[in-house]
Protein backbone atom coordinates (compact mmCIF):
# COMPACT_ATOMS: atom_id res chain seq x y z
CA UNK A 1 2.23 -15.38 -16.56
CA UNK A 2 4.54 -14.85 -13.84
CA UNK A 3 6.76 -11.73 -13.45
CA UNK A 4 10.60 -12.28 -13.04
CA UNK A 5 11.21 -10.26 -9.62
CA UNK A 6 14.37 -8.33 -10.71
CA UNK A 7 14.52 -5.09 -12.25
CA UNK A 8 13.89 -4.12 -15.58
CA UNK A 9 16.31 -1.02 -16.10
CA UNK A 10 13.25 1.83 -15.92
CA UNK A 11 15.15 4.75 -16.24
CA UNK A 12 13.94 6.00 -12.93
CA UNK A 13 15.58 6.06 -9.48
CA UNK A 14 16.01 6.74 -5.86
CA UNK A 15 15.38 10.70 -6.27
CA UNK A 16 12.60 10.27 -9.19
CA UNK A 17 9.00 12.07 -8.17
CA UNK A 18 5.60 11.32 -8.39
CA UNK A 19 5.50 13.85 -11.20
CA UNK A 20 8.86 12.58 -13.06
CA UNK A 21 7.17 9.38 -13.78
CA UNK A 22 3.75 10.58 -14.51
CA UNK A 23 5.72 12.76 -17.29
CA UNK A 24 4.23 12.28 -20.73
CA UNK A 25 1.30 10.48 -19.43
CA UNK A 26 -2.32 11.80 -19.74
CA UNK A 27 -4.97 9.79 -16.96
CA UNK A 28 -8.01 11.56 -18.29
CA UNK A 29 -11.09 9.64 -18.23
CA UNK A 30 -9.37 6.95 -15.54
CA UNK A 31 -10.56 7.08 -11.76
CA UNK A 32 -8.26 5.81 -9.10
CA UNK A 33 -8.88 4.89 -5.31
CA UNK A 34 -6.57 6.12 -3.24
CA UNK A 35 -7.24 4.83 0.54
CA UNK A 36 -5.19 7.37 3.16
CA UNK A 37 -4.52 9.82 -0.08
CA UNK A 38 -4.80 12.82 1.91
CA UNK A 39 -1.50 12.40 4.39
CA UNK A 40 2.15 11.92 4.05
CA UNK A 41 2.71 9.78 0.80
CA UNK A 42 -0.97 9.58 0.10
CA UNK A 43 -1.64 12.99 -0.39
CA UNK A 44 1.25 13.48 -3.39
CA UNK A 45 0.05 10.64 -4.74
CA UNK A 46 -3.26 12.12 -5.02
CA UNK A 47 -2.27 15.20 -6.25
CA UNK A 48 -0.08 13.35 -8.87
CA UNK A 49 -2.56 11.69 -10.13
CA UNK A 50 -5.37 14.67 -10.55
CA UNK A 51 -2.59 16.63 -12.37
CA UNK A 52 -2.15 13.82 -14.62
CA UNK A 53 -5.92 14.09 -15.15
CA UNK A 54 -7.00 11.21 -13.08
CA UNK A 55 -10.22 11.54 -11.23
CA UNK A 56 -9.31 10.46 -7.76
CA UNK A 57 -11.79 8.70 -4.92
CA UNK A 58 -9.57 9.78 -1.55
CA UNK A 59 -11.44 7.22 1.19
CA UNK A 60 -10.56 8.64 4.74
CA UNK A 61 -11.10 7.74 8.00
CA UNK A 62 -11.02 11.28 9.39
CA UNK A 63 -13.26 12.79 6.67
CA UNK A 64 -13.13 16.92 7.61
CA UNK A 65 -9.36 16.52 7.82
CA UNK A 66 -9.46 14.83 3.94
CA UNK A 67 -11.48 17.05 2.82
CA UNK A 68 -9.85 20.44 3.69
CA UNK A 69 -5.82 18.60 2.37
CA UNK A 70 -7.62 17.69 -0.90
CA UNK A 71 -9.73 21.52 -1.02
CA UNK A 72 -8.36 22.87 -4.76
CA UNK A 73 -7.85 19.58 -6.50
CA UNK A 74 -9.15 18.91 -9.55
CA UNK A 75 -11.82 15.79 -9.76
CA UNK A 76 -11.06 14.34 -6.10
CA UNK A 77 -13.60 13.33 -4.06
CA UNK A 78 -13.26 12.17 -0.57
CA UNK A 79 -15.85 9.47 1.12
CA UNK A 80 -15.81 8.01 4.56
CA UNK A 81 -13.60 4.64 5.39
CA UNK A 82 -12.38 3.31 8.43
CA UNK A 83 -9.69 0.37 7.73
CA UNK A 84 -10.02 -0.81 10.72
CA UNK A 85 -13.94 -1.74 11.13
CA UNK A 86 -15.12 -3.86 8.37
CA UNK A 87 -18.66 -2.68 8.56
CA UNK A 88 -17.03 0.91 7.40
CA UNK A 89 -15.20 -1.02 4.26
CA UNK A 90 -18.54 -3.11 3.17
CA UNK A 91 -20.66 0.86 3.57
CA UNK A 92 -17.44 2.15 1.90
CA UNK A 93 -18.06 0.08 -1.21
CA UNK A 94 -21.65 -0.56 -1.10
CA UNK A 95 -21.63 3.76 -1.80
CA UNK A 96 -19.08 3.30 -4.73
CA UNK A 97 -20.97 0.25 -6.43
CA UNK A 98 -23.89 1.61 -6.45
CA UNK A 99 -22.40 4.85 -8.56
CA UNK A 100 -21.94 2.29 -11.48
CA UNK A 101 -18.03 3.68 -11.86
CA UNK A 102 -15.36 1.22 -12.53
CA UNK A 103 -11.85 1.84 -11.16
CA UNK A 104 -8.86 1.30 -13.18
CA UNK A 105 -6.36 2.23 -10.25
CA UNK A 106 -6.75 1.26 -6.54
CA UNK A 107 -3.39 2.29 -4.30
CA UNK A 108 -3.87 0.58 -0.61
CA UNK A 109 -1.59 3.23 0.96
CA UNK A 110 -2.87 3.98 4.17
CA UNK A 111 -1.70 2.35 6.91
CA UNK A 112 -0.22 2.29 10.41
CA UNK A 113 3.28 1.84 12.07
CA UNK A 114 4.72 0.55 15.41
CA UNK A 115 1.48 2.07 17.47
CA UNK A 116 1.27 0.43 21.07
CA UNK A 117 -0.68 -3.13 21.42
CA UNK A 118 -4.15 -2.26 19.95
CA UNK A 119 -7.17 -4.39 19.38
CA UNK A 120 -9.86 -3.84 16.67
CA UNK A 121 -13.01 -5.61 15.43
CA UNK A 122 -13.00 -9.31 17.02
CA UNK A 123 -9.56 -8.44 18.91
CA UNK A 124 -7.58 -8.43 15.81
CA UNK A 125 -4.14 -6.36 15.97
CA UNK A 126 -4.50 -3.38 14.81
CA UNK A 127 -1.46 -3.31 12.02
CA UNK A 128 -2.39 -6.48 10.48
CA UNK A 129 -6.26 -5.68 10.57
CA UNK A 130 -5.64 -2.07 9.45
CA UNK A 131 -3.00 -2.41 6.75
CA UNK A 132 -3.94 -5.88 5.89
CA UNK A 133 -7.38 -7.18 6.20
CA UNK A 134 -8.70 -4.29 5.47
CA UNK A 135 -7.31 -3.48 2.14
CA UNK A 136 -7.85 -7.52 1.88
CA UNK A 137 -11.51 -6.54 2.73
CA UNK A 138 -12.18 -3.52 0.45
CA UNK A 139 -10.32 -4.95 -2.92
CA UNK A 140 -12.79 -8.31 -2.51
CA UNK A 141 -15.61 -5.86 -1.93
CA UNK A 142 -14.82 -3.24 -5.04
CA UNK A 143 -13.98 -6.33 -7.20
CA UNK A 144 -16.97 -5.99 -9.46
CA UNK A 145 -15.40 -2.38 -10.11
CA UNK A 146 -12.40 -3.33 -10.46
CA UNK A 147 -12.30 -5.98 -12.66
CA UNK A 148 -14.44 -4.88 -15.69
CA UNK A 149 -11.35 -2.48 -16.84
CA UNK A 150 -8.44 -4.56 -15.75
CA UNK A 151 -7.70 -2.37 -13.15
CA UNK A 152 -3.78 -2.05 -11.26
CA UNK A 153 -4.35 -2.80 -7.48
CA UNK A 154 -0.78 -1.26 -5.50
CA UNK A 155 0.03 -2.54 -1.76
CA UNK A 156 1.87 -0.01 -0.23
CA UNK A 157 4.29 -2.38 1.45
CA UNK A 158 7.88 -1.13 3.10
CA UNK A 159 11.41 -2.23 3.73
CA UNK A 160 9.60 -3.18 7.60
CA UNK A 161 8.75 -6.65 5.82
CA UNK A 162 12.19 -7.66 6.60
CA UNK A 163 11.25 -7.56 10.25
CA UNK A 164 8.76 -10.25 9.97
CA UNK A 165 7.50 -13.22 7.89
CA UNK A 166 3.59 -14.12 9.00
CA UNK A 167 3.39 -15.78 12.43
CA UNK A 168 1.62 -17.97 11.47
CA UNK A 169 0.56 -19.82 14.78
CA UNK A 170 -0.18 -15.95 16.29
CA UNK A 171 -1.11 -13.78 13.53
CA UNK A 172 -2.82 -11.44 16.19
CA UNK A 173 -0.03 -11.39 18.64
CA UNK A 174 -1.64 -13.03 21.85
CA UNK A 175 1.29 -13.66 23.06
CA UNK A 176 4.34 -11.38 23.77
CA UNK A 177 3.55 -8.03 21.47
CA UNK A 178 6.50 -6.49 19.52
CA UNK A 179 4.87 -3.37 17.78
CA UNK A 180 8.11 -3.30 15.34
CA UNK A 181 7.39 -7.39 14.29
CA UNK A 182 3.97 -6.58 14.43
CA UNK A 183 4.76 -4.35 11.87
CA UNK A 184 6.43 -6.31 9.61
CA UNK A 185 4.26 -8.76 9.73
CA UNK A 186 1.63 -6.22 8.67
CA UNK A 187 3.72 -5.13 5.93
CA UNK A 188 4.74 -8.90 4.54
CA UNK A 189 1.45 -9.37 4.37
CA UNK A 190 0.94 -6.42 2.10
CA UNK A 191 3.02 -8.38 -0.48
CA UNK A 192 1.78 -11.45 -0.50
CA UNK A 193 -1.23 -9.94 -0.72
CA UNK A 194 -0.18 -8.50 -4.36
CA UNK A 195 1.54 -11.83 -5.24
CA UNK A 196 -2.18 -13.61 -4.55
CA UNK A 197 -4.20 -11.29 -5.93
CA UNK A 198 -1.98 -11.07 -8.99
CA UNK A 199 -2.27 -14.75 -9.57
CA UNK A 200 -6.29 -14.75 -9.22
CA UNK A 201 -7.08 -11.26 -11.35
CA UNK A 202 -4.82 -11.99 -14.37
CA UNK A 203 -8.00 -13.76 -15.82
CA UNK A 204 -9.54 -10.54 -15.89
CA UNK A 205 -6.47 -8.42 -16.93
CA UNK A 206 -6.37 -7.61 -13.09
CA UNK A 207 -2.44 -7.11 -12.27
CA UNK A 208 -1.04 -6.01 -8.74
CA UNK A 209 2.17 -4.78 -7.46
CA UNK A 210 3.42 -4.09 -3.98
CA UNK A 211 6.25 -2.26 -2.93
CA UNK A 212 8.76 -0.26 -0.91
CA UNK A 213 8.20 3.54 -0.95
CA UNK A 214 11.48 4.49 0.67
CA UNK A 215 12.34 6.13 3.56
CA UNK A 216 10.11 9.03 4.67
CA UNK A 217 9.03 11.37 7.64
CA UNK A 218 5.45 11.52 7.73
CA UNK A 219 2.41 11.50 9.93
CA UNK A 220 3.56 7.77 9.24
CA UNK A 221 5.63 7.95 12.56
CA UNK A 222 2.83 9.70 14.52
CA UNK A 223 3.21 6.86 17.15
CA UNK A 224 6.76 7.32 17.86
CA UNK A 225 8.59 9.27 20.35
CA UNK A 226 11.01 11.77 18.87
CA UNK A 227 13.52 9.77 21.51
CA UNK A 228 12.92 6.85 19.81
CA UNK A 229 13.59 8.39 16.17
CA UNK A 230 16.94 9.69 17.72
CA UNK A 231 17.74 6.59 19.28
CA UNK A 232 17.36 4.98 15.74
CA UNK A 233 19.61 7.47 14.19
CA UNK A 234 16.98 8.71 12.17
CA UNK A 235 17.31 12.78 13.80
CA UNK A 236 18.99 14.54 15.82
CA UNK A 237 18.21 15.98 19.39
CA UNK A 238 16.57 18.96 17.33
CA UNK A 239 14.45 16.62 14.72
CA UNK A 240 17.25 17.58 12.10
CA UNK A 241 17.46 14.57 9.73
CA UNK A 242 20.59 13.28 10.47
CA UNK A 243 21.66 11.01 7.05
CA UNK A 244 19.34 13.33 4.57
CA UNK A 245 20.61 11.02 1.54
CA UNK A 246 18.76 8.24 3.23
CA UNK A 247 15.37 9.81 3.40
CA UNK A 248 12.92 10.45 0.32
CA UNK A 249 10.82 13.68 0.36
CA UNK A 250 7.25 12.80 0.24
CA UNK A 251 7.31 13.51 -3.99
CA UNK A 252 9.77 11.35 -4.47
CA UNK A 253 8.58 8.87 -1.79
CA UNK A 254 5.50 8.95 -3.63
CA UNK A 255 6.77 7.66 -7.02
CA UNK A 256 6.96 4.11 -6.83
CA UNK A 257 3.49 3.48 -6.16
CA UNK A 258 2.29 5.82 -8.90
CA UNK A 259 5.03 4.54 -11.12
CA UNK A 260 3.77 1.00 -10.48
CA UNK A 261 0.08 2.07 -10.79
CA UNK A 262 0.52 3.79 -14.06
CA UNK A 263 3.26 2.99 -15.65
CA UNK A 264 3.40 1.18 -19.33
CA UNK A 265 6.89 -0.70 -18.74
CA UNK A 266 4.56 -2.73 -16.17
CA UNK A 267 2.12 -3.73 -18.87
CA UNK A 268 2.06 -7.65 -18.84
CA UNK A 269 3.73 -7.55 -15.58
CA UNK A 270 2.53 -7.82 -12.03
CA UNK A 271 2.85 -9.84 -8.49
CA UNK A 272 6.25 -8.45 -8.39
CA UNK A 273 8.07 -6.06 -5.53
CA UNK A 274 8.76 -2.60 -6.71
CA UNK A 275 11.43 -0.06 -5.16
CA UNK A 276 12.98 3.52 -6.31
CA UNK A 277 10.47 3.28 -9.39
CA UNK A 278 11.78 -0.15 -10.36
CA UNK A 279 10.78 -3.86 -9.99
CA UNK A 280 13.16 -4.84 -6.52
CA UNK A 281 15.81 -7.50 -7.26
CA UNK A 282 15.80 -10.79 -4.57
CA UNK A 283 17.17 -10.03 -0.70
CA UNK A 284 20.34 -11.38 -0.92
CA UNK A 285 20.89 -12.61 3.16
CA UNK A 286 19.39 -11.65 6.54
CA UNK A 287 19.99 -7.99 7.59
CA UNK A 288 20.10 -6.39 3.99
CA UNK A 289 17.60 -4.01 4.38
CA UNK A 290 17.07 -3.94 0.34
CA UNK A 291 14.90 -6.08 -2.37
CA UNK A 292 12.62 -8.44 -1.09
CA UNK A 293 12.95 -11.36 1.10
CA UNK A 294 11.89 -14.91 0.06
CA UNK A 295 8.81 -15.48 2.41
CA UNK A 296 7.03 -12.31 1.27
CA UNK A 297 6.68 -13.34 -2.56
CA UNK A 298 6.03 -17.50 -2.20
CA UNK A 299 3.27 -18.31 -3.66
CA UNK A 300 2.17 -21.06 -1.17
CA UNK A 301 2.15 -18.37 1.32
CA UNK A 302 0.24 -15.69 -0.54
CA UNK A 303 -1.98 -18.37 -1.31
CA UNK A 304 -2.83 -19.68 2.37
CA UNK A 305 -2.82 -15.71 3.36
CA UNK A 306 -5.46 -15.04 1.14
CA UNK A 307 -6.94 -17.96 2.76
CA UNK A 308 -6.98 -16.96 5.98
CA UNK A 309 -7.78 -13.24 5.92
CA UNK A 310 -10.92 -14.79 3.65
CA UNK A 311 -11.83 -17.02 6.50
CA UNK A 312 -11.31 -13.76 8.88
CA UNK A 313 -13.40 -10.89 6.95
CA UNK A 314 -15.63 -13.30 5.24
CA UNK A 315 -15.25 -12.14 1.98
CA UNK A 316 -13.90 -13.91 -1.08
CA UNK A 317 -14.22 -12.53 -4.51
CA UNK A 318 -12.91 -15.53 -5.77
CA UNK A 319 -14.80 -18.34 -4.23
């Protein structure tokens, strides 16, 4: 059944925290995924989620680094996954398979933003490979985990899908690079990704949700210059946040995605858009920065998406 993609009065908001919406719920005895939960937004999430008495499976590319921001957690692990090289994903879930666990939470957060023209695997860009087909990659792959307890699968999406629908004719930017478009591409993707999946996994009591976090300073913004960050009004000369009311802290920035990985006003629900801990109401015209455009939650494009990115991984859970 198809979620209405307009918001259902949750009682949470802008300034809720990862905590605030976990309040009153007890995980124990579930076991979430969280890729990139050791950084920025993924870290809170992580610890969120272990207070709440979640055991928590932290995959990281830069393992030493995980492991010492996760050190005093209770029941995270960390394990070794590179977005970005599919080999890494299949080892990555191969390991977790063959520990006979079942997942009944898997947040895609990690991800990167507006780095310079990079090329991974067979040339592939690296935002769309890395926040894309490699979540795309890893879900397919973890599927016989995920599905047995009707797991919630959460695309970390942003506000960035605005910038871009899928180019379709260049999905890997051959031609003329724009690392923000790139972006957004990377990020629409993320949500049609959730509308697909949705549509395949309700079979198995599989939902999925996607969704803007918010605005946040994080390791997120590694690859920008603080000039550029200025020039975008985002801080001053002296990194001082410049519109504070604007920007999330990484709790709150957090919430969303653990409010629509956990959350029991979702149950029933999914393939929707989620901001500020609610479902996102419909873009209303070009240059509104809020809700969701049009192009990122058709289903003919989720569908030939999750075409494509199975012709490009090789992996299909669903074929």
């Amino acid at each position: 059944m198809n979620t209405a993609q307009h918001k259902i009065g949750s009682g949470f908001g802008h300034r809720s925290t990862a905590d605030d919406v976990l309040s009153g719920l007890d995980l124990t005895g579930q076991l979430a995924v969280v890729t990139g939960g050791y950084s920025g937004l993924g870290l809170e999430t992580t610890r969120a989620l272990s207070r709440a008495g979640a055991r928590v499976v932290v995959p990281a590319r830069r393992r030493a680094v995980a492991e010492e921001a996760v050190a005093g957690l209770e029941g995270v692990e960390v394990d070794e996954l590179d977005l970005g090289d599919l080999e890494s994903v299949r080892a990555f879930a191969d390991r977790f398979l063959a520990s006979g666990r079942t997942i009944d939470v898997l947040i895609g957060n990690a991800g990167i933003m507006a780095c310079p023209e990079t090329r991974v695997g067979p040339g592939w860009e690296a935002q769309f490979a890395t926040n894309h087909l490699g979540h795309f990659a890893l879900v397919n792959r973890l599927w016989p985990a995920i599905a047995p307890g009707g797991a919630r699968v959460v695309s970390v999406s942003s506000g960035g899908h605005h910038l871009s629908d899928i180019r379709w004719d260049d999905p890997h930017w051959r031609r003329g690079y724009d690392k923000w478009e790139a972006y957004g591409q990377a990020k629409t993707a993320n949500v049609l990704f959730a509308v697909q999946l949705d549509a395949l996994g309700q079979d198995s009591g599989v939902r999925a949700f996607s969704l803007h976090p918010g605005g946040i300073l994080t390791p997120l913004q590694r690859h920008l210059a603080k000039e550029e960050m200025v020039e975008r009004g985002w801080i001053d000369e002296n990194g001082v946040v410049l519109v504070p009311e604007a920007f999330k802290s990484p709790e709150e920035g957090a919430a969303t995605q653990v409010w629509a990985a956990t959350s029991p006003q979702l149950t029933g629900m999914g393939g929707v858009y989620c901001e500020d801990c609610d479902i996102a109401e419909p873009a209303q015209a070009d240059g509104e920065r809020g809700g969701v455009r049009d192009y990122a939650i058709d289903p003919a494009s989720a569908a030939r998406l999750w075409a494509l990115s199975a012709e490009l991984t090789g992996v299909d859970a669903f074929a």
